[in-house]
N, C-alpha and C. Protein backbone atom coordinates (compact mmCIF):
# COMPACT_ATOMS: atom_id res chain seq x y z
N UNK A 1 42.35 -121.58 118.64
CA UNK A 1 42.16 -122.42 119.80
C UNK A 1 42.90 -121.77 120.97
N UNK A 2 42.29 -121.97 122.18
CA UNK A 2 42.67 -121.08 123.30
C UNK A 2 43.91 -121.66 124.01
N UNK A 3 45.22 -121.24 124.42
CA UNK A 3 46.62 -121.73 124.87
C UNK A 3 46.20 -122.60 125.64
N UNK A 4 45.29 -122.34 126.79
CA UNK A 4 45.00 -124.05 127.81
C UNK A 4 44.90 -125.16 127.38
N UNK A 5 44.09 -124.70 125.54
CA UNK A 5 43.65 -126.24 125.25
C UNK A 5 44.79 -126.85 124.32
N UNK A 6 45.24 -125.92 123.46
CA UNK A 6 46.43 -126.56 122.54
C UNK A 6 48.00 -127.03 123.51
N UNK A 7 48.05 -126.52 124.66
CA UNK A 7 49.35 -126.95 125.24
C UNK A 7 49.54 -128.28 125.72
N UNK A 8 48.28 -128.70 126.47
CA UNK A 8 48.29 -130.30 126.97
C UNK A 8 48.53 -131.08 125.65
N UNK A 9 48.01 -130.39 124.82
CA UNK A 9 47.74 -131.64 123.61
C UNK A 9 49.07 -131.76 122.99
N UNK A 10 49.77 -130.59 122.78
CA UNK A 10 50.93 -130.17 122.41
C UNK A 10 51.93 -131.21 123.18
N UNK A 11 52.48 -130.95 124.70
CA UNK A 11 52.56 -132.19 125.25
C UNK A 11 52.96 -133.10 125.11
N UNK A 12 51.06 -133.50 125.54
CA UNK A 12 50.81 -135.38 124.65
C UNK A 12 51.64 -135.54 123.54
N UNK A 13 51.73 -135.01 122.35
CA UNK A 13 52.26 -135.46 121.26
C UNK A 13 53.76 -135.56 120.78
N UNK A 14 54.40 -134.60 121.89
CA UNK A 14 55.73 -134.40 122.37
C UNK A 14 56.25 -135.70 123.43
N UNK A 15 55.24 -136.03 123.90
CA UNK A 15 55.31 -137.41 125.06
C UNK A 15 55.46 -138.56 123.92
N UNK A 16 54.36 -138.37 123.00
CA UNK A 16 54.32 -139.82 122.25
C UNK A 16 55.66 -139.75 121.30
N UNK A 17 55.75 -138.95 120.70
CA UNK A 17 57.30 -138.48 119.44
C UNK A 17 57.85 -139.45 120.56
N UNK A 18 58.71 -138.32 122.37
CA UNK A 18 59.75 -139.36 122.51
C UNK A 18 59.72 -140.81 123.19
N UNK A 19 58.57 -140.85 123.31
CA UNK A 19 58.61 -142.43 123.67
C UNK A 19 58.64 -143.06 122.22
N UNK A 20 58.20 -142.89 121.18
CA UNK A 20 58.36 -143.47 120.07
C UNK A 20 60.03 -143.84 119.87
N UNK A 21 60.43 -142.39 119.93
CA UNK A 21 62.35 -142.33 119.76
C UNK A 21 62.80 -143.29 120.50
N UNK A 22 62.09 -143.00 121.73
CA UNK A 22 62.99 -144.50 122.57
C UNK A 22 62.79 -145.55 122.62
N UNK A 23 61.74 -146.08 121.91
CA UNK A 23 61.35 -147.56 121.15
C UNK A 23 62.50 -147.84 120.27
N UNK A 24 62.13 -146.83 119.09
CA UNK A 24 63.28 -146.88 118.40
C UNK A 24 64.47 -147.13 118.77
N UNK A 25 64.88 -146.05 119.15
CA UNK A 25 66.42 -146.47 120.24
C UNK A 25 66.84 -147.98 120.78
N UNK A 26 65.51 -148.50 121.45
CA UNK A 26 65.58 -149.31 121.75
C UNK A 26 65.66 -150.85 120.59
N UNK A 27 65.40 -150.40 120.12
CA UNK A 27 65.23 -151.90 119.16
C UNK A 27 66.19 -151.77 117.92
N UNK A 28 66.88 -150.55 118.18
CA UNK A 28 68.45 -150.48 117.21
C UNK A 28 69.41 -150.44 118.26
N UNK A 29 69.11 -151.10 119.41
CA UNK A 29 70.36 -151.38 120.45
C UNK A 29 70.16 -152.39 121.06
N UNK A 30 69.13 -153.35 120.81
CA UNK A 30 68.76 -154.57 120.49
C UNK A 30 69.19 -155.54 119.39
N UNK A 31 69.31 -154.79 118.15
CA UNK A 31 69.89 -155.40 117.42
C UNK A 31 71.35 -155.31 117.17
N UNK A 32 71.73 -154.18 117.99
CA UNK A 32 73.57 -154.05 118.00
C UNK A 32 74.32 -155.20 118.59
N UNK A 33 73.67 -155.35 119.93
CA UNK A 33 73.38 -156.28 121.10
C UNK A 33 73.15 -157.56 120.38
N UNK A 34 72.36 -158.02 119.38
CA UNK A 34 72.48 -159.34 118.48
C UNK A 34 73.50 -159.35 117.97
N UNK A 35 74.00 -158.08 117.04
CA UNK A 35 75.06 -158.06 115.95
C UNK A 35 76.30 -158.72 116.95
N UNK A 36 76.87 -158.06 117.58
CA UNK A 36 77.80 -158.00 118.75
C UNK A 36 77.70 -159.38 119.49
N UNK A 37 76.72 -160.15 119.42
CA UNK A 37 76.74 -161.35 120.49
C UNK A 37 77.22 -162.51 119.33
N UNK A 38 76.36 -162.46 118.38
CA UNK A 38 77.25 -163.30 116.83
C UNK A 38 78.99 -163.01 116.65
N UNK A 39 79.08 -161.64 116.58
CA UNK A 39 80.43 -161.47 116.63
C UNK A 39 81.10 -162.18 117.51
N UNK A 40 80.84 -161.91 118.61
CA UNK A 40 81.68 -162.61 119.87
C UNK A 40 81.81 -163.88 119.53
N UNK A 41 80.48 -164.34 119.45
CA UNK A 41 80.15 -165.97 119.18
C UNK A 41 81.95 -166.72 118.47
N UNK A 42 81.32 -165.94 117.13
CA UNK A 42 82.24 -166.66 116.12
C UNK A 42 83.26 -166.14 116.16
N UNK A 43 83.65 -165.10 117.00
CA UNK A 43 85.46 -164.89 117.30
C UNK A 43 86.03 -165.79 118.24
N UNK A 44 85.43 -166.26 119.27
CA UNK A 44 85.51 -167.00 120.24
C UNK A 44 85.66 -168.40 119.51
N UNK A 45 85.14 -168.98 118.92
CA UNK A 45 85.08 -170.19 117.78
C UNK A 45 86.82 -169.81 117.28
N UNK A 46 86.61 -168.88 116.77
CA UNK A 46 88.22 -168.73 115.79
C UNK A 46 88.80 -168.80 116.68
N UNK A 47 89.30 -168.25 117.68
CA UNK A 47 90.10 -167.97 118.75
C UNK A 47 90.38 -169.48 119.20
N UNK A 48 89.68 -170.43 119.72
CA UNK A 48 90.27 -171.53 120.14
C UNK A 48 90.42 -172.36 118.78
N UNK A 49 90.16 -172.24 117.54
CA UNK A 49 90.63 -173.03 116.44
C UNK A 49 92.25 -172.65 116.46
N UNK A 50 92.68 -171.23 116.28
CA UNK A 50 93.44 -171.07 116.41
C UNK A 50 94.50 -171.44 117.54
N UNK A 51 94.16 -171.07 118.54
CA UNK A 51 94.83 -171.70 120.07
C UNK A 51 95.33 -173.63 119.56
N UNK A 52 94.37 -174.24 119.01
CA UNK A 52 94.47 -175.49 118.96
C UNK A 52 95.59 -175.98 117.40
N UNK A 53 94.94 -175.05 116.48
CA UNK A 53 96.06 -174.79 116.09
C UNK A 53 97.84 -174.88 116.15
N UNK A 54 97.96 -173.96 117.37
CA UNK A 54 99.69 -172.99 117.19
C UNK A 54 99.60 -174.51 118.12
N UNK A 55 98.88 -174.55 119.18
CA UNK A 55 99.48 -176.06 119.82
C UNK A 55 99.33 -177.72 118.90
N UNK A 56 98.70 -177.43 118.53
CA UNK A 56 99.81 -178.45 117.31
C UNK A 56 100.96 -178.45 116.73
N UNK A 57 100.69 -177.24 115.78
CA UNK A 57 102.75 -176.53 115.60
C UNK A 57 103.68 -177.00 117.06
N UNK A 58 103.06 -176.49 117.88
CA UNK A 58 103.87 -176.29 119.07
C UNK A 58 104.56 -178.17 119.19
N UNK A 59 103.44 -178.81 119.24
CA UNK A 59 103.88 -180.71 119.44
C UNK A 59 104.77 -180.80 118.60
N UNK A 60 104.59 -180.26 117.71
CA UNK A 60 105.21 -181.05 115.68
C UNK A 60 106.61 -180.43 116.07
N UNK A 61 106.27 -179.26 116.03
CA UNK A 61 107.94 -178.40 116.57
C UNK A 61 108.99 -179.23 117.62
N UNK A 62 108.21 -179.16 118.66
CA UNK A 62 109.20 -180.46 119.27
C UNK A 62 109.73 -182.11 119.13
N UNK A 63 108.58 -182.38 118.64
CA UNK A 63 109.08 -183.54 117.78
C UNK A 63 109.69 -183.87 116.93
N UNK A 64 109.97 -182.66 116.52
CA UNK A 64 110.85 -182.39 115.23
C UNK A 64 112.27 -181.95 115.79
N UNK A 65 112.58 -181.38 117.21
CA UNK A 65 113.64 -181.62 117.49
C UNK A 65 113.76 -182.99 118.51
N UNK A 66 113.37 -183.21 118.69
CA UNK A 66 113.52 -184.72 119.22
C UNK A 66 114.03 -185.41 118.27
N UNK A 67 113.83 -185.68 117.45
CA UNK A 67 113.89 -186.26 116.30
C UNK A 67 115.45 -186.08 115.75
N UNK A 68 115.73 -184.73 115.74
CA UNK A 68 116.85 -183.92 115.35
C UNK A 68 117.97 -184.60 116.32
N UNK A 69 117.47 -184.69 117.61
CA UNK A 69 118.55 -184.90 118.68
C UNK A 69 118.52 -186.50 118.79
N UNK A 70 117.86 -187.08 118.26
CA UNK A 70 118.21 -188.87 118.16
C UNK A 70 119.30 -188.74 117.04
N UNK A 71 118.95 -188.03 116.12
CA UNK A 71 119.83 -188.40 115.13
C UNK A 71 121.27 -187.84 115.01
N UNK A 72 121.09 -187.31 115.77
CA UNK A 72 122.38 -186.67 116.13
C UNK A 72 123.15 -187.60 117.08
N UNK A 73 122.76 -188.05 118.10
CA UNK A 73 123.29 -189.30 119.01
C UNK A 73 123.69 -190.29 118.10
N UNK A 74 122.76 -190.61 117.11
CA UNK A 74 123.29 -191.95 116.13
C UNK A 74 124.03 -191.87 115.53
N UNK A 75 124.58 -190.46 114.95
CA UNK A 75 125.40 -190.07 114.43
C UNK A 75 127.10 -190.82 114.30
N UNK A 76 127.73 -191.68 113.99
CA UNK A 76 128.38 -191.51 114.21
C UNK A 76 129.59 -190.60 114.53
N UNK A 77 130.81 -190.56 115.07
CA UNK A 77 131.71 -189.73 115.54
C UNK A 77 132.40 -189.18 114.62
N UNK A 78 132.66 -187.82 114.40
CA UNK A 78 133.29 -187.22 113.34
C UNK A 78 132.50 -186.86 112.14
N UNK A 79 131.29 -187.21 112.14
CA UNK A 79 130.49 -186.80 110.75
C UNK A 79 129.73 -185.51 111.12
C-alpha cells in the first residue's frame, strides 16, 4: 500500500488508541475522585465524633474537679 494511503489511516488509529487512553484515564480519576470523596465523607463523621467526644471528657474532667474542690471546703479543719 502506497505511504499517502497507510499514513492518514495510521493516524486515525493513533487518534483513536489516545482518545481511548484518555477515556480511560478519565474514568480511573473519576473513580479516585469517588474513592476520595467517601473517604473524606467518613473522616469528617469521625472527626466530629471524636471532637464531641474529648468535649465530654473535657465537662466530666471539670466536674470532677469541682466536685474535688466542694469537698475539700467541707472538709473539716485539720483532716
Amino acid at each position: 500500500m502506497p505511504a499517502y494511503v497507510s499514513e492518514p489511516h495510521s493516524r486515525y488509529h493513533r487518534a483513536q488508541r489516545e482518545e481511548s487512553r484518555f477515556h480511560q484515564f478519565l474514568h480511573e480519576a473519576k473513580e479516585q475522585v469517588s474513592l476520595l470523596e467517601y473517604e473524606r465523607y467518613h473522616l469528617t463523621r469521625e472527626l466530629e465524633r471524636l471532637r464531641n467526644y474529648s468535649w465530654s471528657l473535657y465537662h466530666e474532667y471539670i466536674k470532677g474537679i469541682e466536685k474535688l474542690e466542694e469537698a475539700r471546703k467541707e472538709r473539716p479543719p485539720g483532716c
